[in-house]
Protein backbone atom coordinates (compact mmCIF):
# COMPACT_ATOMS: atom_id res chain seq x y z
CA UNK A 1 1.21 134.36 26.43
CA UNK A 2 2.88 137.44 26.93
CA UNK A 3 6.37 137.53 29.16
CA UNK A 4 8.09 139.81 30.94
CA UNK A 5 10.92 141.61 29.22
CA UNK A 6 14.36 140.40 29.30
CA UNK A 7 16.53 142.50 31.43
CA UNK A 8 20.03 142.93 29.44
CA UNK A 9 22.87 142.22 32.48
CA UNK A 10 21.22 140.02 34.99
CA UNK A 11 23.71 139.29 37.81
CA UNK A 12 25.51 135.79 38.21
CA UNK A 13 26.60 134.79 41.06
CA UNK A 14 26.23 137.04 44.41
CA UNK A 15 22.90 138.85 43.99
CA UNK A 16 21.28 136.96 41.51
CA UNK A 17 17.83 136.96 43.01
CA UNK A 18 15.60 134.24 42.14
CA UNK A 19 17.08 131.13 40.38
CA UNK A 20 14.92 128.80 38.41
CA UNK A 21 16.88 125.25 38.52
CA UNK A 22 14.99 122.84 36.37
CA UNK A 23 15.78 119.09 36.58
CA UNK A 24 12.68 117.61 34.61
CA UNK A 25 13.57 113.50 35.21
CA UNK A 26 13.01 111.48 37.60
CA UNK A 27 13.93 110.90 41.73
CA UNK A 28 17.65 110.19 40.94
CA UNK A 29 18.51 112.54 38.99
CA UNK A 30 17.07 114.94 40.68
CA UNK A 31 19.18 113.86 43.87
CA UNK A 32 22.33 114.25 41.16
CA UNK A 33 22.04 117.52 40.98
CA UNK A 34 21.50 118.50 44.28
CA UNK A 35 25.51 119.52 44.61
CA UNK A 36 24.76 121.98 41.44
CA UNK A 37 21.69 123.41 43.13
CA UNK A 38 23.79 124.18 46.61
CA UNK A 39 26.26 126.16 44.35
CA UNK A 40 23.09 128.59 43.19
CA UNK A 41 21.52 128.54 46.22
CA UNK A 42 24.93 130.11 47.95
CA UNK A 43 24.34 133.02 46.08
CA UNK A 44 20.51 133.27 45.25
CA UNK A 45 17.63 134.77 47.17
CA UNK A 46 15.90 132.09 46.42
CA UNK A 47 15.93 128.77 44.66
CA UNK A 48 12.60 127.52 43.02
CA UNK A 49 13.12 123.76 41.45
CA UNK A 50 11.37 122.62 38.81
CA UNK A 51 10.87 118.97 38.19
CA UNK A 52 8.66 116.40 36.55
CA UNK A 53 6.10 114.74 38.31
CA UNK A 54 8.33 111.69 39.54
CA UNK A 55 11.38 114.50 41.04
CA UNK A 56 9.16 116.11 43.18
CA UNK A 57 9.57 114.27 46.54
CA UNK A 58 13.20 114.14 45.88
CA UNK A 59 13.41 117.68 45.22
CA UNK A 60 11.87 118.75 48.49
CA UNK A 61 14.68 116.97 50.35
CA UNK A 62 17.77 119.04 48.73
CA UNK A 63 19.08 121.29 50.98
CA UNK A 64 19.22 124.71 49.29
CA UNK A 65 15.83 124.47 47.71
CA UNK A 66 13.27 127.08 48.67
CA UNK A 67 10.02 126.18 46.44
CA UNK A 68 9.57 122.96 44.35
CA UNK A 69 7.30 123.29 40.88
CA UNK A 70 5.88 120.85 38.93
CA UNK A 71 5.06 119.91 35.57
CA UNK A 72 5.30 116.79 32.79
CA UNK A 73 7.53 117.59 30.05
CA UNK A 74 6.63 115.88 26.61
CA UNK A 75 9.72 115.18 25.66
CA UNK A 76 11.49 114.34 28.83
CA UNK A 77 8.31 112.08 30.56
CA UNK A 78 8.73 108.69 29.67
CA UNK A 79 4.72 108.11 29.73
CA UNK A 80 4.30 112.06 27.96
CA UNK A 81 1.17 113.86 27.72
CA UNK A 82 0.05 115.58 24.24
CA UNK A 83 1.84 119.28 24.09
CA UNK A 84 -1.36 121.26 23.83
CA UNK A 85 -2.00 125.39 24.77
CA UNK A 86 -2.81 124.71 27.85
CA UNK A 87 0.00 122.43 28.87
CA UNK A 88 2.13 124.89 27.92
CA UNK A 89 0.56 127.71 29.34
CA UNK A 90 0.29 126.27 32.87
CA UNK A 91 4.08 125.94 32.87
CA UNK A 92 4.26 129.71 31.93
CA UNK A 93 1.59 130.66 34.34
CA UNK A 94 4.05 128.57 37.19
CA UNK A 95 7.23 130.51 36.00
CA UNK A 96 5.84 133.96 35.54
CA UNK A 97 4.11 133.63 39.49
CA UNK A 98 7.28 132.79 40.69
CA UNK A 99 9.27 135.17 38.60
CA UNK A 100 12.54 134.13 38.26
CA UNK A 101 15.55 136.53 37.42
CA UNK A 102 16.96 133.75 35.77
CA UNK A 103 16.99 130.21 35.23
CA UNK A 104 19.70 126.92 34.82
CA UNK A 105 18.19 124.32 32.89
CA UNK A 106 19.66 120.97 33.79
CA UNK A 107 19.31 118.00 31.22
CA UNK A 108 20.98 114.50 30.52
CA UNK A 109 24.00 114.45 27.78
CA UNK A 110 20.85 112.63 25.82
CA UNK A 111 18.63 115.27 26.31
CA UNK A 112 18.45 118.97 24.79
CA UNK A 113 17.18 121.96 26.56
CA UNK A 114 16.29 124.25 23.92
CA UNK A 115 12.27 123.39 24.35
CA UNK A 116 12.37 124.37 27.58
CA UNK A 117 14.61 127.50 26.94
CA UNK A 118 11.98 128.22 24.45
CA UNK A 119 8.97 127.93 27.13
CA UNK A 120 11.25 129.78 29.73
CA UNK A 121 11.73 132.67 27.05
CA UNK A 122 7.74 133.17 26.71
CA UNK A 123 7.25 133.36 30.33
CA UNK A 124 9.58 136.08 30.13
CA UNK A 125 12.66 134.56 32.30
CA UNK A 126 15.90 137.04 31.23
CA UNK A 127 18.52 135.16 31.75
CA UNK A 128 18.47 130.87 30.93
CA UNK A 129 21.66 128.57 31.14
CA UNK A 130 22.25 125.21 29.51
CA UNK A 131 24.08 122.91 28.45
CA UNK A 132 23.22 122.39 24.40
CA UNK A 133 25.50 120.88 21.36
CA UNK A 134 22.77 122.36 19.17
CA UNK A 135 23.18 126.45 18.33
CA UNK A 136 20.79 128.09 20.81
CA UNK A 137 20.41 131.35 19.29
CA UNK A 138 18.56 133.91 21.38
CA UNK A 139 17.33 130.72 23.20
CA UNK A 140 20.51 130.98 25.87
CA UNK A 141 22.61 133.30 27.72
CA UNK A 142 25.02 130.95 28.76
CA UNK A 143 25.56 128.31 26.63
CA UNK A 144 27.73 125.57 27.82
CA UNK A 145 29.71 122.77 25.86
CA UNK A 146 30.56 119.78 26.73
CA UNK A 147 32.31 117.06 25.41
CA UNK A 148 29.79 114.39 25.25
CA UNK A 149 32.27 111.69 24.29
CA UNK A 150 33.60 111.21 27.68
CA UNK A 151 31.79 110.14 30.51
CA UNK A 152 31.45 112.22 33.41
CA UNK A 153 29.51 111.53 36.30
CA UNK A 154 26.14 113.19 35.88
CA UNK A 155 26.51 115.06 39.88
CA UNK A 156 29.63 116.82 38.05
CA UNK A 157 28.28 117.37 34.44
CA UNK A 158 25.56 119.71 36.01
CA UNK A 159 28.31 121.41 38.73
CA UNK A 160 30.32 122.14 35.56
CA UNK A 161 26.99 123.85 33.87
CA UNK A 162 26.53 125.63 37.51
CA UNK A 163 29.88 127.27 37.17
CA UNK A 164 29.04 128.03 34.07
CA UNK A 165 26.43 130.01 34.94
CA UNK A 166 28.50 131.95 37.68
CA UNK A 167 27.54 129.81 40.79
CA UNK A 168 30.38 128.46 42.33
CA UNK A 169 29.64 125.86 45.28
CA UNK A 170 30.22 127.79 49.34
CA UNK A 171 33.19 126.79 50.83
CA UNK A 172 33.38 123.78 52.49
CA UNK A 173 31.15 122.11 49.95
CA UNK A 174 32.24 118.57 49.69
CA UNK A 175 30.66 117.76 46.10
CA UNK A 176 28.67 115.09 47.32
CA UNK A 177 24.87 114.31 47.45
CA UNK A 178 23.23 115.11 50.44
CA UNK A 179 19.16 115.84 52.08
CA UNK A 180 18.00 117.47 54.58
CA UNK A 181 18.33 116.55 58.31
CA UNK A 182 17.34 115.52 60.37
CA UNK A 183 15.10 112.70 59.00
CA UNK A 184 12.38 111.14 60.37
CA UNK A 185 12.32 108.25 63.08
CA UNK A 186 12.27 105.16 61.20
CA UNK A 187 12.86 102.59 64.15
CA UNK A 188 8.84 101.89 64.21
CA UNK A 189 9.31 99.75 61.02
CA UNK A 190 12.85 99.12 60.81
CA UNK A 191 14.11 98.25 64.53
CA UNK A 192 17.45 99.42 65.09
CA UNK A 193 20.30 100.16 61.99
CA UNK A 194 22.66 97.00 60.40
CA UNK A 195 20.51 95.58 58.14
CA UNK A 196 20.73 95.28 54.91
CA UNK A 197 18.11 96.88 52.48
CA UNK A 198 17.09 95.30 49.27
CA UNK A 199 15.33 97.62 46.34
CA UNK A 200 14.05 95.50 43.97
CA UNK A 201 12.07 97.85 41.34
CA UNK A 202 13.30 100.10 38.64
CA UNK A 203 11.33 102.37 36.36
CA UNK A 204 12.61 100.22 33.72
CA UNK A 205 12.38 96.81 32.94
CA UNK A 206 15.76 96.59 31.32
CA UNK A 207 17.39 97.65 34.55
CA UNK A 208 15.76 95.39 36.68
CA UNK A 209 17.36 92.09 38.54
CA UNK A 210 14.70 89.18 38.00
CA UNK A 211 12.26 88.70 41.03
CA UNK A 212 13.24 85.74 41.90
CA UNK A 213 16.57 86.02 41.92
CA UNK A 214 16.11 88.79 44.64
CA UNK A 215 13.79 86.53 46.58
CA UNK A 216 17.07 83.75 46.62
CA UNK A 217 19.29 87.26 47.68
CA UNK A 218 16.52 87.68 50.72
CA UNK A 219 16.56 84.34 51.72
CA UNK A 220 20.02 83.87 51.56
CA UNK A 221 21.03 86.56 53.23
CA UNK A 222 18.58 86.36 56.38
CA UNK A 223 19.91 82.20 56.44
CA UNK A 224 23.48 84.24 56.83
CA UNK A 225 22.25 85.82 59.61
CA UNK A 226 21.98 89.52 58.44
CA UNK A 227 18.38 91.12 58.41
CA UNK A 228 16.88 92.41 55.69
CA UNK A 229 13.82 95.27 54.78
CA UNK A 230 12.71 95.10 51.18
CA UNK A 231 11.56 98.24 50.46
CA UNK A 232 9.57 99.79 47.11
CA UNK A 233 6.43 102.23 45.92
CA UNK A 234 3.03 102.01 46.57
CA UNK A 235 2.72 100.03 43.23
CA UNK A 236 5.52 97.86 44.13
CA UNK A 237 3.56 95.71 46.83
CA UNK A 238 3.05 92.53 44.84
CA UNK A 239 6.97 92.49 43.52
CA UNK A 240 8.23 93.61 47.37
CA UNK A 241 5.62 90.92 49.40
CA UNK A 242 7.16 88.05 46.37
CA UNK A 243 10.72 89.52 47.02
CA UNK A 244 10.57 89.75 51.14
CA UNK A 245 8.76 86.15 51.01
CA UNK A 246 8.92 84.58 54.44
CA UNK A 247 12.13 85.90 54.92
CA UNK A 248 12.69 89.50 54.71
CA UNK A 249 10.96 92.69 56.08
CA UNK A 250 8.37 94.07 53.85
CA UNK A 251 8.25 97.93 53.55
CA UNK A 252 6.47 98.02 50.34
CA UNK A 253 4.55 101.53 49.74
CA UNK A 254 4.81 101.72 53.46
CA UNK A 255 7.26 104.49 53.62
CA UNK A 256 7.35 108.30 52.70
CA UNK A 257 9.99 109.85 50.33
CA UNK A 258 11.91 111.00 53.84
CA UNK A 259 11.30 108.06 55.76
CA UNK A 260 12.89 105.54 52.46
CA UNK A 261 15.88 107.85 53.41
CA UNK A 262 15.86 107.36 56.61
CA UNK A 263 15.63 103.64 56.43
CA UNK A 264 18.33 103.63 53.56
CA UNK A 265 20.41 105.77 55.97
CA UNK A 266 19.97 103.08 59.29
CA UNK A 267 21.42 100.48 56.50
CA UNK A 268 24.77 99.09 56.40
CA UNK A 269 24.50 98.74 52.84
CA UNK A 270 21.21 98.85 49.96
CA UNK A 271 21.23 96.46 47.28
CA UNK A 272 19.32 98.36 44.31
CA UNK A 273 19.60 98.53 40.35
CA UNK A 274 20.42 101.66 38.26
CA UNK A 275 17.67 103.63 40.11
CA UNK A 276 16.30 106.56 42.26
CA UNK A 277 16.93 104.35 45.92
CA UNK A 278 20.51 104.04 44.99
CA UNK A 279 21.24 107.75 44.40
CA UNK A 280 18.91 108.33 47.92
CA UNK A 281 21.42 105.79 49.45
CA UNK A 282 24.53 107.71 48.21
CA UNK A 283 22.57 110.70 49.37
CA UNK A 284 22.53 109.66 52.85
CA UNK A 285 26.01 108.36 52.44
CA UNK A 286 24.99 104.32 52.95
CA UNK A 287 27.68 101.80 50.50
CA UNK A 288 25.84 100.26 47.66
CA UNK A 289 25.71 97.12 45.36
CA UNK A 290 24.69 98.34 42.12
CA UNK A 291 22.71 95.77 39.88
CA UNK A 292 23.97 97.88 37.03
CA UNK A 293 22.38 97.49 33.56
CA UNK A 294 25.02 98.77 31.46
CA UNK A 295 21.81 100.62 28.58
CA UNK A 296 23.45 103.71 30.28
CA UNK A 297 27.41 104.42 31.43
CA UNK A 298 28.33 103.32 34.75
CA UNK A 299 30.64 105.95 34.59
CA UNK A 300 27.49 108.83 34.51
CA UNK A 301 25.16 107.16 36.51
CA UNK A 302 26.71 104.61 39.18
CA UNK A 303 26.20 105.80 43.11
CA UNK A 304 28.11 108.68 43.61
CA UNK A 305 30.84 109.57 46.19
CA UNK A 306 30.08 106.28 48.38
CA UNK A 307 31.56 103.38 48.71
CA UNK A 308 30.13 101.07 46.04
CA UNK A 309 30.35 97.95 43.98
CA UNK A 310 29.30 97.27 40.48
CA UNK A 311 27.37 93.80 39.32
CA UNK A 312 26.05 93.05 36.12
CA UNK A 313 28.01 92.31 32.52
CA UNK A 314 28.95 95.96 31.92
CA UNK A 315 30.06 94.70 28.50
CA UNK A 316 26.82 93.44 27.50
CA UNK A 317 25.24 93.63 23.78
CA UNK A 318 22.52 96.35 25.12
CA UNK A 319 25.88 98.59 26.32
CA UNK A 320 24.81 102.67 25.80
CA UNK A 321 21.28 101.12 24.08
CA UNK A 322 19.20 103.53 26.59
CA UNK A 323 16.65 100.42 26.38
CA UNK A 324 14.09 100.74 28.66
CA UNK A 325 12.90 97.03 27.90
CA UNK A 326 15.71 94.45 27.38
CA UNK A 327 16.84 94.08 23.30
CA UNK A 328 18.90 90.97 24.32
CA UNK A 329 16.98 88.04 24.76
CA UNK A 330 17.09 86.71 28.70
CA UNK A 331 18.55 89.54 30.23
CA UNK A 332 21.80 88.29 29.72
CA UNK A 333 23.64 91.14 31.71
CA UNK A 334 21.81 91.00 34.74
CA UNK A 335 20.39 87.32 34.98
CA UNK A 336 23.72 86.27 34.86
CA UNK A 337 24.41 87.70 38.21
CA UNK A 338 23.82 85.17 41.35
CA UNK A 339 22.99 85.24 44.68
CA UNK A 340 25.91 84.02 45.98
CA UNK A 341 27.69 86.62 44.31
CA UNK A 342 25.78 89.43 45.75
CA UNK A 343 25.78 87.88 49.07
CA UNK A 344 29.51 87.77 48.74
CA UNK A 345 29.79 91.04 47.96
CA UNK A 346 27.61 92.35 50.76
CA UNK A 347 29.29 90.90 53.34
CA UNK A 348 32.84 92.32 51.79
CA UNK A 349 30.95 95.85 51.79
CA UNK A 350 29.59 95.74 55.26
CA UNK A 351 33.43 94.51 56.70
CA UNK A 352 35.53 97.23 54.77
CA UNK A 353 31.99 99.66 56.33
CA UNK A 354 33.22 98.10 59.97
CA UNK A 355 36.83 98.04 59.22
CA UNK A 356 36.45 102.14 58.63
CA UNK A 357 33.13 103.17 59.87
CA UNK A 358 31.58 105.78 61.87
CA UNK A 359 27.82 105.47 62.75
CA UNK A 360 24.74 106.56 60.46
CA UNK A 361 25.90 108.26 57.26
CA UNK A 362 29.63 108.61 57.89
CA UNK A 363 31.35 108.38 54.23
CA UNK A 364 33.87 105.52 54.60
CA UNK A 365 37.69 105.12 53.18
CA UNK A 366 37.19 101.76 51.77
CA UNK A 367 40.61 100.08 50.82
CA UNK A 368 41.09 99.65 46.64
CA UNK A 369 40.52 95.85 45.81
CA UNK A 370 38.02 94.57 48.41
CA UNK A 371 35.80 92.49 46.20
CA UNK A 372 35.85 94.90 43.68
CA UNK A 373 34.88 97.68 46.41
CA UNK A 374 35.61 101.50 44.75
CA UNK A 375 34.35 104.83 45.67
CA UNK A 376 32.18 107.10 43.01
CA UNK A 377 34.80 109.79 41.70
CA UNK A 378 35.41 112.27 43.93
């Protein structure tokens, strides 16, 4: 694998070509740092994103994104594939077709980028920017440091690292998540806007709200009068058909990637765990109830810049574990978490929504100390 050779004195900022943005995760976080990629893409050519296999349909949906690349990272994947030659070398032959004058790599405070900035550097790339608490060596241009201690939403930990790099966001940027618009014309399975959506997978087990207690939310909620779509993957069917019961509106692996935002957008407010819904929801600017497992920080990864409220023992025994299956027997932190509560706290969400609202995806001013309502740091 031979690269290209790096050209001393790329440009930052205005003129800097082609940018390779890399978010390697999953759905949500790829929606995170979709306020990052608008600051590059104000002064790139072009943007090319490169995600794993479970960011792609989100990345196609951030404004600012010209191409979207693909490829399973062995140490990012959560189900990773062996690292063999030609693993590696069909991620170089990707980079070197697209030929980037420089790429920003964009990682978790738990994960490092210097395997990737390795990779990058053999497809030749000439200028790479990360953030890394180990000593990149020739590995980075721009190194960036950040004090991992304190919590900082993840949308603004990657602006930071896009500053960094010399890409400040165009004026008038508000900081917050957006997609693309318009979306598709959801009314065929949705009917018209108010209802109330209800997510109930996660990618992880330790994140998720038992079944049945969302099939009690469904059922509790439609006997309240408000009408509810359950909505989930293709390989969600049996959990969304158990969850929607008799009650609800089943839209299990029925949707597109753009049409889940369109029907999370026509909601007054999306019920969903720590997961890739609940970032599309705050992307399309719809108030959330967060079933938050606290095995990461609220404080990174709760729905950003909308009006949401947080549910779950955030003080529980698997606190910062990064679990992906439960360590405390019964699920303590979530289980203990009832209907009636979330019910509750719907109905206080969709109010302060009415009290302040504007139609579609307005972003609300939702007054401090409705049932615990707050809005993600601006």
């Amino acid at each position: 694998m031979v690269g290209r050779r790096t050209a001393p004195g790329v440009a930052a900022g205005p003129g800097a070509g082609t940018v390779l943005a890399v978010r390697l995760d999953n759905a949500g976080d790829v929606l995170l740092a979709g306020p990052a990629i608008r600051a590059i893409a104000a002064s790139a050519r072009e943007v090319v994103l490169l995600t794993g296999p479970n960011g792609g349909a989100a990345a196609q949906l951030l404004p600012g994104v010209h191409r979207v690349l693909e490829w399973r990272a062995p140490w990012i994947d959560p189900d990773p594939p062996p690292l063999t030659r030609p693993h590696v070398e069909r991620l170089t032959s990707l980079v070197e077709k697209a030929a980037p004058d420089q790429a920003v790599i964009f990682t978790s405070f738990h994960q490092s980028s210097l395997p990737l900035a390795l990779l990058l550097r053999l497809a030749g790339v000439p200028r790479i920017a990360a953030i890394s608490e180990d000593y990149p060596g020739s590995l980075l241009d721009v190194r960036h440091v950040v004090d991992e201690t304190v919590d900082v939403p993840e949308a603004e930990r990657m602006l930071a690292l896009a500053r960094a790099a010399g890409f400040a966001p165009p004026p008038g940027d508000d900081g917050a998540l957006a997609v693309r618009r318009p979306l598709p014309s959801v009314d065929q399975f949705t009917g018209p806007p108010g209802y109330v959506v209800v997510h109930p997978g996660t990618s992880a087990p330790a994140r998720a709200w038992p079944a049945e207690h969302h099939a009690r939310l469904v059922r509790d909620l439609v006997l309240a009068g408000v009408r509810v779509v359950v909505t989930g993957d293709p390989d969600e069917q049996p959990l969304t058909a158990q969850v929607a019961g008799a009650y609800g509106l089943d839209l299990g692996g029925v949707t597109t990637f753009p049409e889940l935002a369109a029907v999370l957008a026509g909601a007054s407010v999306v019920v969903a765990a720590n997961t890739g819904p609940a970032h599309l929801a705050a992307a399309v600017g719809t108030p959330v109830v967060s079933l938050f497992a606290p095995v990461v920080p609220a404080a990174r990864w709760a729905p950003y810049r909308v009006p949401v409220v947080l549910l779950g023992d955030q003080e529980a025994p698997c606190r910062g574990s990064r679990a992906r299956v439960c360590p405390v027997p019964g699920h303590p932190c979530l289980t203990s978490v009832t209907s009636e509560e979330v019910v509750r706290t719907v109905r206080a969400l969709v109010a302060a929504r009415e009290d302040g609202a504007g139609p579609g995806g307005a972003r609300l001013p939702v007054r401090p100390g409705v049932a615990g309502v707050k809005e993600g740091t601006p």
